[in-house]
C-alpha atoms as a PDB file:
ATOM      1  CA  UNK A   1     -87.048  18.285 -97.321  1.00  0.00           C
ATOM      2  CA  UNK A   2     -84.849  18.071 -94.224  1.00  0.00           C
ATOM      3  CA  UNK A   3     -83.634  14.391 -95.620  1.00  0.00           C
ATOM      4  CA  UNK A   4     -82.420  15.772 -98.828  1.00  0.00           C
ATOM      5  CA  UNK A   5     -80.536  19.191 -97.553  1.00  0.00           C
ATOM      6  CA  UNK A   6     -78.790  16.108 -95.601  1.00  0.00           C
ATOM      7  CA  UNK A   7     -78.205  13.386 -98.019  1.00  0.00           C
ATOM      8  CA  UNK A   8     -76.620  17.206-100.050  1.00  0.00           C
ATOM      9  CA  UNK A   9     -74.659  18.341 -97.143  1.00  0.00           C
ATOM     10  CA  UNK A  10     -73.184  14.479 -96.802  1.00  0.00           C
ATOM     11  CA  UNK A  11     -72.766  14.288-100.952  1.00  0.00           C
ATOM     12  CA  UNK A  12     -70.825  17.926-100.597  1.00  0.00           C
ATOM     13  CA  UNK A  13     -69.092  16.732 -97.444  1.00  0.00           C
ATOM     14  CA  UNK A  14     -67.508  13.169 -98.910  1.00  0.00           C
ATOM     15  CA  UNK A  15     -67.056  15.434-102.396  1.00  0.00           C
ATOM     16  CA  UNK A  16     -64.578  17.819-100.256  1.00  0.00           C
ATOM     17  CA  UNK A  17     -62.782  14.954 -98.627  1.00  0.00           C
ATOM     18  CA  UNK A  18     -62.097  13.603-101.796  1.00  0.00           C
ATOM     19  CA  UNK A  19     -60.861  16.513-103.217  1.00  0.00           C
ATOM     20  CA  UNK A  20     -58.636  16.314-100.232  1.00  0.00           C
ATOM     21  CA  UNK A  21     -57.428  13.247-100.220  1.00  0.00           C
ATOM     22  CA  UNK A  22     -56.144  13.248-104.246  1.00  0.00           C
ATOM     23  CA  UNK A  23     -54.620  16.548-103.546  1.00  0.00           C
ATOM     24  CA  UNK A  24     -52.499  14.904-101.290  1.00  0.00           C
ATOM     25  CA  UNK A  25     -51.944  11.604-103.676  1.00  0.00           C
ATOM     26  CA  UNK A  26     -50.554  14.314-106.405  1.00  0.00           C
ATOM     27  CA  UNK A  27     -48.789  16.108-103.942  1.00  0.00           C
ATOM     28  CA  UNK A  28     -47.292  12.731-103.050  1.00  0.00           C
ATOM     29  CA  UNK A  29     -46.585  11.215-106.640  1.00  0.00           C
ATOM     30  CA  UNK A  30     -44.920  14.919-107.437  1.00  0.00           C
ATOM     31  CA  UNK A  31     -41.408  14.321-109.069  1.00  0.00           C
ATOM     32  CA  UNK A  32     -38.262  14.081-107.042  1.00  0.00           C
ATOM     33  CA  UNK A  33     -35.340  16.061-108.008  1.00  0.00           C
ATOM     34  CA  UNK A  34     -34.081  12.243-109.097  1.00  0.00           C
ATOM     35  CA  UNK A  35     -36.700  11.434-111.226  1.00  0.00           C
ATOM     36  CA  UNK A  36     -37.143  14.624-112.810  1.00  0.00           C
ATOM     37  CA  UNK A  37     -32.987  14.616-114.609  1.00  0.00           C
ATOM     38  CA  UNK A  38     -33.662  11.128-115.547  1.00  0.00           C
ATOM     39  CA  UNK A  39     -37.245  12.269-117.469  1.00  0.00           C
ATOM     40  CA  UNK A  40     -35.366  15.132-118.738  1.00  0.00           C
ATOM     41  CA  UNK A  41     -32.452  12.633-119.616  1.00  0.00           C
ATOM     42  CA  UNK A  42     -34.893  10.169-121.496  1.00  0.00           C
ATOM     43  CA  UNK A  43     -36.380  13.368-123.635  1.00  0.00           C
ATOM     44  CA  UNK A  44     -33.531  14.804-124.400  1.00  0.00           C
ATOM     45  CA  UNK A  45     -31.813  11.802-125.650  1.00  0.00           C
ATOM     46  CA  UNK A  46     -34.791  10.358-126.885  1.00  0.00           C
ATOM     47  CA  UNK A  47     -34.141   6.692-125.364  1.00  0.00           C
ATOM     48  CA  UNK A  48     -38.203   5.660-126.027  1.00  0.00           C
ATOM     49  CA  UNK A  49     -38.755   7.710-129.077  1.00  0.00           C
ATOM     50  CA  UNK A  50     -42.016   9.281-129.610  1.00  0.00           C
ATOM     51  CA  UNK A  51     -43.420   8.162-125.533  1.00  0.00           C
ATOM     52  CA  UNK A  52     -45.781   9.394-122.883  1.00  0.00           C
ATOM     53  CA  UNK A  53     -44.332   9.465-119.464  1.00  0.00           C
ATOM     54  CA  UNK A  54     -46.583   9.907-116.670  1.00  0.00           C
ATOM     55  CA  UNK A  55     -45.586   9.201-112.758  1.00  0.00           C
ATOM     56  CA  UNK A  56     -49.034   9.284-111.385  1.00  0.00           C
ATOM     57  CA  UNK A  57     -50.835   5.584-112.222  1.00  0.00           C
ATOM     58  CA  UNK A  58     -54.327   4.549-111.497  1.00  0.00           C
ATOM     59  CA  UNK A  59     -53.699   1.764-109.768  1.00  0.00           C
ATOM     60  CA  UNK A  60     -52.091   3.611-106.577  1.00  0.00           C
ATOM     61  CA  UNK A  61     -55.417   6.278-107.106  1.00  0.00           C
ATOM     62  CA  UNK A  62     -57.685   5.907-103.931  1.00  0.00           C
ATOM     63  CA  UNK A  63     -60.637   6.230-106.064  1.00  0.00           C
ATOM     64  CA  UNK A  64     -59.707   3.117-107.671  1.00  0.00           C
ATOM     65  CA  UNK A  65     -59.387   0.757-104.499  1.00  0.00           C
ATOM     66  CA  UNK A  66     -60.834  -2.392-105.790  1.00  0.00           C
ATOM     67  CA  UNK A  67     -58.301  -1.880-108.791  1.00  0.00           C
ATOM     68  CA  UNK A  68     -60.819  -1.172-111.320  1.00  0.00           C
ATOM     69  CA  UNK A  69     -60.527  -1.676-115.280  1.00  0.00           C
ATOM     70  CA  UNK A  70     -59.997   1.324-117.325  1.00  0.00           C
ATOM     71  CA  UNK A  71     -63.771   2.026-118.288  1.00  0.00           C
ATOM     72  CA  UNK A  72     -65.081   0.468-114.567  1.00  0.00           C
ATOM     73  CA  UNK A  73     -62.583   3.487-112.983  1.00  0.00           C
ATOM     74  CA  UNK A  74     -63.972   6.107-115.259  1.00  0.00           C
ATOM     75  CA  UNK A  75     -67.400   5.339-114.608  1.00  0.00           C
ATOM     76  CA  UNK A  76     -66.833   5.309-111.247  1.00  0.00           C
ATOM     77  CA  UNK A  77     -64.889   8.624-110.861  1.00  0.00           C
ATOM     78  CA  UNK A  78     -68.040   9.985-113.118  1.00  0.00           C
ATOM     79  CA  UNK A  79     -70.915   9.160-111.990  1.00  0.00           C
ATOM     80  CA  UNK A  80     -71.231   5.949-113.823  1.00  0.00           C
ATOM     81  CA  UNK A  81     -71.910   7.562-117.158  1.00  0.00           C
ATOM     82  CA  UNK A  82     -68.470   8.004-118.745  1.00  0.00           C
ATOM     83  CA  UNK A  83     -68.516   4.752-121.257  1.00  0.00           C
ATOM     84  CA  UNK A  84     -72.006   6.732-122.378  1.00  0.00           C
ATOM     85  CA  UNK A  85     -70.326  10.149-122.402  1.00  0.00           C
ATOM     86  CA  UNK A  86     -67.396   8.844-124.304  1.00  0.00           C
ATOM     87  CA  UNK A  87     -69.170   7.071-126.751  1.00  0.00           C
ATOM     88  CA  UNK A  88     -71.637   9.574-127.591  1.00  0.00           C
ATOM     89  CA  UNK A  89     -68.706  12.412-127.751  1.00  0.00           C
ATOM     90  CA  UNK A  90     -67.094   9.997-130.257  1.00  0.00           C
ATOM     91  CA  UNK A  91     -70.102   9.862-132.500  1.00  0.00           C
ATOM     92  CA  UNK A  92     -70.518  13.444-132.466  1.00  0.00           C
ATOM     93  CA  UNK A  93     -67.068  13.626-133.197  1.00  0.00           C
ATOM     94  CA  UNK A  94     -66.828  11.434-135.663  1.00  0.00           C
ATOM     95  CA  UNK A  95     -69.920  11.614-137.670  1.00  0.00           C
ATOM     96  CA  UNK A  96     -70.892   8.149-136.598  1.00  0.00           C
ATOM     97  CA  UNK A  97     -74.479   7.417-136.368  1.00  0.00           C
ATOM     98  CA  UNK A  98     -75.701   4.773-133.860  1.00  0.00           C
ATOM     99  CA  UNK A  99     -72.630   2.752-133.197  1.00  0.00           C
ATOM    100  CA  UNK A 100     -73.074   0.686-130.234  1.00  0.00           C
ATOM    101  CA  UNK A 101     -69.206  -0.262-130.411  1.00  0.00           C
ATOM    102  CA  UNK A 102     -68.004   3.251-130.747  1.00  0.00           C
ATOM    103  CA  UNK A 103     -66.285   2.846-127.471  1.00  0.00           C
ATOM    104  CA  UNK A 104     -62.142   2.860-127.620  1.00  0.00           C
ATOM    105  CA  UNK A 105     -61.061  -0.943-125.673  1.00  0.00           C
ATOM    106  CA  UNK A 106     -58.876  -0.227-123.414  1.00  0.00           C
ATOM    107  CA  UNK A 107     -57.653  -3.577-122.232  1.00  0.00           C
ATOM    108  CA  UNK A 108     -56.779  -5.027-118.770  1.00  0.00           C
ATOM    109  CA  UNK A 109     -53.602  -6.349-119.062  1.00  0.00           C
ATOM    110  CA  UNK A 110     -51.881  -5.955-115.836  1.00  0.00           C
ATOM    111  CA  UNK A 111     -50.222  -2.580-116.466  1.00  0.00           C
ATOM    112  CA  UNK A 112     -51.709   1.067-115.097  1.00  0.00           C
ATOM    113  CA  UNK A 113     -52.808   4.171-116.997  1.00  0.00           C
ATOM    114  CA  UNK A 114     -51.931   7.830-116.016  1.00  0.00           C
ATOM    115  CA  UNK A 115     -54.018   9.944-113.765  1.00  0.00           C
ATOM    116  CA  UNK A 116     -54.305  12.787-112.271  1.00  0.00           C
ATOM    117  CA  UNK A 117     -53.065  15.358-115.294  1.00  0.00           C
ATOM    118  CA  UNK A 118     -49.293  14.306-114.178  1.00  0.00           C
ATOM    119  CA  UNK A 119     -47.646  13.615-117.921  1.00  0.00           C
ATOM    120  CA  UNK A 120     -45.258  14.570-120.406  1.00  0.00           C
ATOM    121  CA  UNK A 121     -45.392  14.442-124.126  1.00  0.00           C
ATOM    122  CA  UNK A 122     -42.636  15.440-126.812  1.00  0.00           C
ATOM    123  CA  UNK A 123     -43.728  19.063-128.510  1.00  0.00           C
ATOM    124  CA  UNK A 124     -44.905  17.365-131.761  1.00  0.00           C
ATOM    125  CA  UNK A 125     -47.012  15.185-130.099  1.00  0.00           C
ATOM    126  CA  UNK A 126     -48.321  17.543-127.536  1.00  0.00           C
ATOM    127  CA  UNK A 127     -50.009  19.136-130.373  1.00  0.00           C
ATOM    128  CA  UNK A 128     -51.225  16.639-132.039  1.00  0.00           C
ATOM    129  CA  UNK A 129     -52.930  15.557-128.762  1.00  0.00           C
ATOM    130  CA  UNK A 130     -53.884  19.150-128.399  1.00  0.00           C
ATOM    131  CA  UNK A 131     -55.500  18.958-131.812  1.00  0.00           C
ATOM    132  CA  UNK A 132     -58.163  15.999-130.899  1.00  0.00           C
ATOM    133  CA  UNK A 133     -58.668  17.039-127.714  1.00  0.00           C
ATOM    134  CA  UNK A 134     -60.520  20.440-128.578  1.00  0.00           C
ATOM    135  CA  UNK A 135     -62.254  18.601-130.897  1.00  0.00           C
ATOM    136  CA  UNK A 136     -63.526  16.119-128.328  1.00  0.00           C
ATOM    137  CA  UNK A 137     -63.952  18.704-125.694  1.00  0.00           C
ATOM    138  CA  UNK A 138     -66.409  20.520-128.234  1.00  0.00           C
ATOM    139  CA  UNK A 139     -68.504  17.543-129.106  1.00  0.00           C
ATOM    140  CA  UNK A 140     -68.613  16.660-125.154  1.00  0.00           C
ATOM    141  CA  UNK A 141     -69.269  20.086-124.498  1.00  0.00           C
ATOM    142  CA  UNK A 142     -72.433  20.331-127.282  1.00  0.00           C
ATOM    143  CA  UNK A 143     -73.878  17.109-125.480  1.00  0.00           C
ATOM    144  CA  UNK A 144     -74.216  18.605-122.102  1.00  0.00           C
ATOM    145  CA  UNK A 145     -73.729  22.402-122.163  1.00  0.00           C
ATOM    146  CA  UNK A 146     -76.919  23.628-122.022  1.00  0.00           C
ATOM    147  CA  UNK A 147     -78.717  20.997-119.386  1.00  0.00           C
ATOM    148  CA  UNK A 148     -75.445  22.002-116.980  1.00  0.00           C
ATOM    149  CA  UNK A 149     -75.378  26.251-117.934  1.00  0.00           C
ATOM    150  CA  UNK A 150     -79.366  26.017-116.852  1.00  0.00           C
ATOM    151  CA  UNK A 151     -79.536  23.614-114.087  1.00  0.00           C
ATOM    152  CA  UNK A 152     -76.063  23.265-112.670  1.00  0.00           C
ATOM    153  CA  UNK A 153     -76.503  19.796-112.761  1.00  0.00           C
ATOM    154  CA  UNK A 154     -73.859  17.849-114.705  1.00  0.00           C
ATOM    155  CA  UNK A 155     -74.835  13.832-115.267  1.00  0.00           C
ATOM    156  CA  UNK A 156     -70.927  13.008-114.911  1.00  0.00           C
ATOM    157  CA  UNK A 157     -71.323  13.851-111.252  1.00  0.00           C
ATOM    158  CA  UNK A 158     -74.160  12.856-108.393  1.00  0.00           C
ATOM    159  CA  UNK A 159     -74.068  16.721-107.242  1.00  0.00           C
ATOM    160  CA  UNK A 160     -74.121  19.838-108.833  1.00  0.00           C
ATOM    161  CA  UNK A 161     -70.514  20.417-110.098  1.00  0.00           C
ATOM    162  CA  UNK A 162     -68.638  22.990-112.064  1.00  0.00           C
ATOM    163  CA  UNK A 163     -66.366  21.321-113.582  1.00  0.00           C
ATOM    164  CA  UNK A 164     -68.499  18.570-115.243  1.00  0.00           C
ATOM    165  CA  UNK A 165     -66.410  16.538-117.394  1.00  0.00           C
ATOM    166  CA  UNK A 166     -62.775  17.389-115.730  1.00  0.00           C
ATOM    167  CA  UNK A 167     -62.287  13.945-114.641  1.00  0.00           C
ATOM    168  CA  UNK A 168     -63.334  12.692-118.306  1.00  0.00           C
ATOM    169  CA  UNK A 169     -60.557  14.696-119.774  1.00  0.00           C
ATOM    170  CA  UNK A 170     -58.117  13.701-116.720  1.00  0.00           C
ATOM    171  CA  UNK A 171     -58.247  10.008-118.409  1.00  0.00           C
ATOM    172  CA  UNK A 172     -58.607  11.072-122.079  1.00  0.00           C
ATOM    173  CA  UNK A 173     -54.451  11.341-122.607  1.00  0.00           C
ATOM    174  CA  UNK A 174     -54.430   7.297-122.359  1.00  0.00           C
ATOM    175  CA  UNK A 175     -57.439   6.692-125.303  1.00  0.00           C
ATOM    176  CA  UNK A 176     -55.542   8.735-127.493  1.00  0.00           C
ATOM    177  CA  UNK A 177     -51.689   7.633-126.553  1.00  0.00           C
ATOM    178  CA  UNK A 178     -52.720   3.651-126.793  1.00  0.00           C
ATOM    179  CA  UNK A 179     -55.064   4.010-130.154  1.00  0.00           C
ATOM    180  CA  UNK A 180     -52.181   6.189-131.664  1.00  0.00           C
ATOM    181  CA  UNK A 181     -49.576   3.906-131.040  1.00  0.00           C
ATOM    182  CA  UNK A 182     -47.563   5.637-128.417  1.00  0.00           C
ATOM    183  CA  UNK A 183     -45.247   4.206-126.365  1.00  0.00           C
ATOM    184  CA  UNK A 184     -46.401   4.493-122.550  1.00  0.00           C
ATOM    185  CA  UNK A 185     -43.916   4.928-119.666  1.00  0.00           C
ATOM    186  CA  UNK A 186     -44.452   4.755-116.058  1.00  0.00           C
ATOM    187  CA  UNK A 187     -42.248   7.029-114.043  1.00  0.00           C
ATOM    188  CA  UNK A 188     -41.488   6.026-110.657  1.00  0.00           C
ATOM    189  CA  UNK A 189     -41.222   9.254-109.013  1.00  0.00           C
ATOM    190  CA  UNK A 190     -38.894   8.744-106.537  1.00  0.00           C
ATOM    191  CA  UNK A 191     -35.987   7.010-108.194  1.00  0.00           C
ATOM    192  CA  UNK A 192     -36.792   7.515-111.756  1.00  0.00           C
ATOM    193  CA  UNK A 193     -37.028   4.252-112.752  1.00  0.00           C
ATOM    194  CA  UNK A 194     -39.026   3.651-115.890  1.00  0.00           C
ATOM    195  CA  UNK A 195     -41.605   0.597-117.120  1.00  0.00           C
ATOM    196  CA  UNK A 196     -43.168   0.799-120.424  1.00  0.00           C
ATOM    197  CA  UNK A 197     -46.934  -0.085-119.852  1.00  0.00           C
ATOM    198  CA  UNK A 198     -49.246  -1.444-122.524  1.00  0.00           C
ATOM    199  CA  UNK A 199     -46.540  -2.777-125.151  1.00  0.00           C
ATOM    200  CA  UNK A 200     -47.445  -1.575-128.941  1.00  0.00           C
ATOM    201  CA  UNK A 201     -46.248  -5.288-130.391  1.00  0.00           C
ATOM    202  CA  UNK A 202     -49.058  -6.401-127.697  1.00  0.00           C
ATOM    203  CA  UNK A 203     -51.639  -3.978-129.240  1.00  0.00           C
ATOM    204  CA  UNK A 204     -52.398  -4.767-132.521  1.00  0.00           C
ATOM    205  CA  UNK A 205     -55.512  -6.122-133.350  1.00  0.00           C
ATOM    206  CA  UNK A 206     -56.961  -3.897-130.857  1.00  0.00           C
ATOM    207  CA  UNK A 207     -55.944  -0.243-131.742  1.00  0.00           C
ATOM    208  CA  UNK A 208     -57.691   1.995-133.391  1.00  0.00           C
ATOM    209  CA  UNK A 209     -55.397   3.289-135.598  1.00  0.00           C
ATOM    210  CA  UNK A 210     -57.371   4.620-138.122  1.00  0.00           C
ATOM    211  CA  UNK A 211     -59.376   7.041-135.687  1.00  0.00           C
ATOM    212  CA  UNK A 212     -56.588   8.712-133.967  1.00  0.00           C
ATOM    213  CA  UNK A 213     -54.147   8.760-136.550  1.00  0.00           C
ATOM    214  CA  UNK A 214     -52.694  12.278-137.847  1.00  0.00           C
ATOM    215  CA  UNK A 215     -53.932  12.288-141.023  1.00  0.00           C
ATOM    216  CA  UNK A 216     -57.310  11.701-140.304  1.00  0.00           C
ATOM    217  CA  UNK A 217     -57.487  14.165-137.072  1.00  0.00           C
ATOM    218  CA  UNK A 218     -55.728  17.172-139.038  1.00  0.00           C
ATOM    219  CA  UNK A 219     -58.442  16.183-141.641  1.00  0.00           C
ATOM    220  CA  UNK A 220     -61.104  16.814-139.295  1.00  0.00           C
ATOM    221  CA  UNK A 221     -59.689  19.472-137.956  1.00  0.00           C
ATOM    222  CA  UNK A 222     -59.366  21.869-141.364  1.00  0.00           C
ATOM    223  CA  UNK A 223     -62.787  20.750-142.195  1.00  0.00           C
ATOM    224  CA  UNK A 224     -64.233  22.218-138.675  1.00  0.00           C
ATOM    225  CA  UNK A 225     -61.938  25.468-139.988  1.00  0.00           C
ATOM    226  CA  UNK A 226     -63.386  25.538-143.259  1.00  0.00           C
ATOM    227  CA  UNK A 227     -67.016  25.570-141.668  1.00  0.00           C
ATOM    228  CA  UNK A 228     -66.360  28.444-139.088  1.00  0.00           C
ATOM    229  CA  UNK A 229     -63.956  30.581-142.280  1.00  0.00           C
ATOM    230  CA  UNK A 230     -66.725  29.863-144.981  1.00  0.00           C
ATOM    231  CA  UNK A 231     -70.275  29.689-143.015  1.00  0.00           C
ATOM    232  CA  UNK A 232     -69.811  32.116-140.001  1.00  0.00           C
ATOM    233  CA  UNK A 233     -72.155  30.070-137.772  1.00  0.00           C
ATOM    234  CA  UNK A 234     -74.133  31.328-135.263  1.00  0.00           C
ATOM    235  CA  UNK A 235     -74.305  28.792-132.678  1.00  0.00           C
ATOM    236  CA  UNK A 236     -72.496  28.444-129.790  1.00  0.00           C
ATOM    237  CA  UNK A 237     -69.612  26.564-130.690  1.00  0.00           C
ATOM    238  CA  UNK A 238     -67.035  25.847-128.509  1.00  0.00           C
ATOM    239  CA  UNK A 239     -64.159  24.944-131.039  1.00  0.00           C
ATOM    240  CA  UNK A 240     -62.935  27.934-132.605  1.00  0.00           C
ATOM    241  CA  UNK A 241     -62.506  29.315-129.129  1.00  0.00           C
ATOM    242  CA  UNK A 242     -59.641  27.006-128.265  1.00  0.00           C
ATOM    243  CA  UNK A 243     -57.204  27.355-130.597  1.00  0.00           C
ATOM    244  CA  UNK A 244     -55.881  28.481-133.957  1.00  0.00           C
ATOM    245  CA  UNK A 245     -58.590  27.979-136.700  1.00  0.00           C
ATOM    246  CA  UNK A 246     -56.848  26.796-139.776  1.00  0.00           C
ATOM    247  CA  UNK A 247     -57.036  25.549-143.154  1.00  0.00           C
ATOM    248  CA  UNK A 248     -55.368  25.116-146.953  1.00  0.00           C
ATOM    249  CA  UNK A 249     -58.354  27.352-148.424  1.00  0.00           C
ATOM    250  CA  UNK A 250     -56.960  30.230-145.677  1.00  0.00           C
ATOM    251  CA  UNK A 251     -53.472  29.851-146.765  1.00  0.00           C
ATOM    252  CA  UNK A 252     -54.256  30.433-150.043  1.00  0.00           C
ATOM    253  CA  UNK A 253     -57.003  33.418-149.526  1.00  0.00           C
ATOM    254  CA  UNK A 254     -53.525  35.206-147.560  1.00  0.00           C
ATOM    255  CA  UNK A 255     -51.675  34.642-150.126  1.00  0.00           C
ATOM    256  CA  UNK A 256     -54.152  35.736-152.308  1.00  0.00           C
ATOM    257  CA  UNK A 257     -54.295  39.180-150.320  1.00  0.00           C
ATOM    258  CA  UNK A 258     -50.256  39.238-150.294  1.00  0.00           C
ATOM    259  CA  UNK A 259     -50.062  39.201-154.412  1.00  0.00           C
ATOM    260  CA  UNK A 260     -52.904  41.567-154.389  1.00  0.00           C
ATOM    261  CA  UNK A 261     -51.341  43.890-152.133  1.00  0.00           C
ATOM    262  CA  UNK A 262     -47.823  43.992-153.689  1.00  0.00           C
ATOM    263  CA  UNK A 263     -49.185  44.165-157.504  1.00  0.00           C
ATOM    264  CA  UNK A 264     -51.084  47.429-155.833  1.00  0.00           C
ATOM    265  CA  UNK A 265     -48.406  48.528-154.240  1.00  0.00           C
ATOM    266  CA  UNK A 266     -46.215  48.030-157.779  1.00  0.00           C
ATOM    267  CA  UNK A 267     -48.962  49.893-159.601  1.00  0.00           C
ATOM    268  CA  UNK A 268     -49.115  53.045-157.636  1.00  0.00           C
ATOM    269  CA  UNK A 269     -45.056  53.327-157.765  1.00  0.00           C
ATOM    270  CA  UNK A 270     -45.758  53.085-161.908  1.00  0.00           C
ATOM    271  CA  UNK A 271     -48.616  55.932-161.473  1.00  0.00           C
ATOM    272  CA  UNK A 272     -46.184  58.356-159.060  1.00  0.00           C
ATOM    273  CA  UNK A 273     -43.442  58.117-161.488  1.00  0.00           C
ATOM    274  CA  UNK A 274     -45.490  58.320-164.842  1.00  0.00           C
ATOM    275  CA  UNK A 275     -46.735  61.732-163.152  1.00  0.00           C
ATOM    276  CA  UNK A 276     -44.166  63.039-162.213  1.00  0.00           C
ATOM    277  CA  UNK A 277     -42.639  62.506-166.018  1.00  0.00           C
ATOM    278  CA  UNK A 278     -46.060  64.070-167.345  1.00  0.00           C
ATOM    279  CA  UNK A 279     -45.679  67.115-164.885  1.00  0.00           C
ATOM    280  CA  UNK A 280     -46.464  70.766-166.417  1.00  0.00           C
ATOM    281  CA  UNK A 281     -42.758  72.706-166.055  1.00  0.00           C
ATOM    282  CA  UNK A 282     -42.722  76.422-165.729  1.00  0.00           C
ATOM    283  CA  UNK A 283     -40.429  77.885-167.875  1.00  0.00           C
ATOM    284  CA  UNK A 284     -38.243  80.750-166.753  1.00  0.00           C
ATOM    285  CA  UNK A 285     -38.982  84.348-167.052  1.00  0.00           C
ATOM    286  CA  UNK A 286     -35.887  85.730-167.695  1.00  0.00           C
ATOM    287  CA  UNK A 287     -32.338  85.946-165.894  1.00  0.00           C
ATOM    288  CA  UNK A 288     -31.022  87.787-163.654  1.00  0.00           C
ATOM    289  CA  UNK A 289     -28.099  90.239-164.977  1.00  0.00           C
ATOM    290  CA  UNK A 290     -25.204  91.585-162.518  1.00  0.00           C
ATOM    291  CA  UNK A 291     -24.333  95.090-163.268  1.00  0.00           C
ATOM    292  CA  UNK A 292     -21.244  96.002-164.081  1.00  0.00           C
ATOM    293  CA  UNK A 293     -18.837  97.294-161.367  1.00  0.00           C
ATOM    294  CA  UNK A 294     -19.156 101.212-162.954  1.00  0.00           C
ATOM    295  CA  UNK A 295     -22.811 101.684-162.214  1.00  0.00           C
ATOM    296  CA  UNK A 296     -21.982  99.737-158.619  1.00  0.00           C
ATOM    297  CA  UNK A 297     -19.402 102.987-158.291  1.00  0.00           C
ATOM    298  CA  UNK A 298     -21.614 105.201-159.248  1.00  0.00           C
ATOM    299  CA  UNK A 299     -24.400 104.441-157.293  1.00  0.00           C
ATOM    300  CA  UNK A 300     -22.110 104.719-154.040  1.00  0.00           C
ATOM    301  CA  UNK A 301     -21.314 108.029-154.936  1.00  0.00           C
ATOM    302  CA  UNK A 302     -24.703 108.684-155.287  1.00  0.00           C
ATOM    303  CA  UNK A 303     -25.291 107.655-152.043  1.00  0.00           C
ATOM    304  CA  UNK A 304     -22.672 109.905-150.316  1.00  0.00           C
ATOM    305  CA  UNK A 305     -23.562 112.839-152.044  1.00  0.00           C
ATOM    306  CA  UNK A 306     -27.620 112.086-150.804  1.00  0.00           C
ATOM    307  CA  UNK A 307     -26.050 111.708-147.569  1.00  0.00           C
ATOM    308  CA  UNK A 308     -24.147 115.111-147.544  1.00  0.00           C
END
């Protein structure tokens, strides 16, 4: 018993320093005043169109310092189980059943991949990134939820840990730029200088274009919104929970509900006024009749002689 409360207190120990020592990395790769007007400058004036910059690169990580493949670092940084995790999130997500090559490739070809949370996307894109991450966050968060909620004890890390699949979704930006076509640009944050990594006209053949591509991932995403309008599940579901749930069939139901409201709205104005048109009158009694200015003399000289 004494061994393991050690072999704990050393895991919890090297897991602080760690945590130390990439605080200070990011602290470190944190954009200069000179690199962040020329980002700024590149966005604004679009010079690498539709692009993900990111200034903090894997290679430079000191949890990569045998400079590790793509895959070999995540497994690494993950308890060796993030190909599985991946893959089986993917197959969830996807509907796929049994697919041993449901993994992404993510090649080596001498360039670096972003780390570290440290990247920049236009709007558009941002949301369309947005868009398949929830959707991968839920089907990596139905594989494990319950063993981790219960036990603590998250298979992406050798210790019990809190945040079990952070460093999944730390590395998840770079599947989805490079199967989605997306430019990638390195950011040297000190001078600003820029170098595009992973060149799309050096992709192809290996992308998977067809998985991460708009049209299919908004698909997806209005059939998860159909499910949780239409069928009110149950279950914990982490989806609907992390963002707007949205689809054609709620569109239409609003505007639905709009029309209904206004033709009510037109209908009562009819009823008011065909009321007030069918509303009982009282006809006068009779009119009032001034007297003539005699009797008003005569009355005043009633008056006075009461009053004498």
């Amino acid at each position: 018993m004494r061994i393991c409360s050690r072999i704990k207190e050393k895991l919890a120990e090297m897991n602080t320093k760690k945590l130390i020592e990439n605080y200070v990395f990011a602290l470190q790769a944190s954009l200069s005043k000179t690199a962040e007007i020329a980002l700024l400058d590149a966005i604004q004036k679009r010079k690498h169109g539709d692009t993900l910059y990111f200034w903090v690169p894997m290679d430079k990580d000191p949890r990569s310092p045998s400079q590790k493949d793509f895959w070999s670092f995540c497994d690494s940084i993950n308890a060796g189980n993030c190909r599985f995790a991946v893959s089986d999130a993917l197959q969830r997500m996807y509907g796929i059943e049994h697919d041993l090559n449901s993994l992404p490739p993510m090649p080596v070809d001498g360039n670096t991949w972003s780390v570290m949370h440290s990247w920049a996307l236009p709007t558009r894109s941002f949301l369309e990134f947005v868009m398949f991450s929830r959707m991968f966050v839920d089907a990596l968060d139905a594989q494990m939820y319950d063993e981790h909620h219960q036990s603590g004890h998250c298979y992406l890390s050798l210790y019990k840990d809190r945040n079990c699949y952070s460093r999944v979704l730390e590395l998840l930006v770079n599947v989805w730029a490079y199967h989605s076509a997306r430019r990638m640009v390195y950011v040297n944050p000190e001078n600003g200088v820029m170098q595009e990594q992973h060149r799309v006209k050096n992709r192809r053949g290996q992308m998977w274009i067809k998985w991460f591509s708009y049209t299919t991932l908004k698909s997806m995403d209005e059939d998860l919104a159909e499910e949780f309008d239409s069928d009110h599940p149950t279950r914990r579901w982490l989806w609907p929970s992390t963002g707007e749930v949205f689809w054609q069939g709620l569109f239409e139901r609003e505007r639905n509900l709009r029309h209904r409201q206004k033709e009510k709205r037109k209908q009562q104005s009819k009823d008011k006024i065909a009321r007030m048109r069918k509303r009982f009158r009282q006809k006068a009694i009779g009119k009032y009749v001034k007297p003539p200015p005699e009797d008003k003399g005569d009355l005043n000289s009633t008056t006075s002689t009461i009053l004498r």
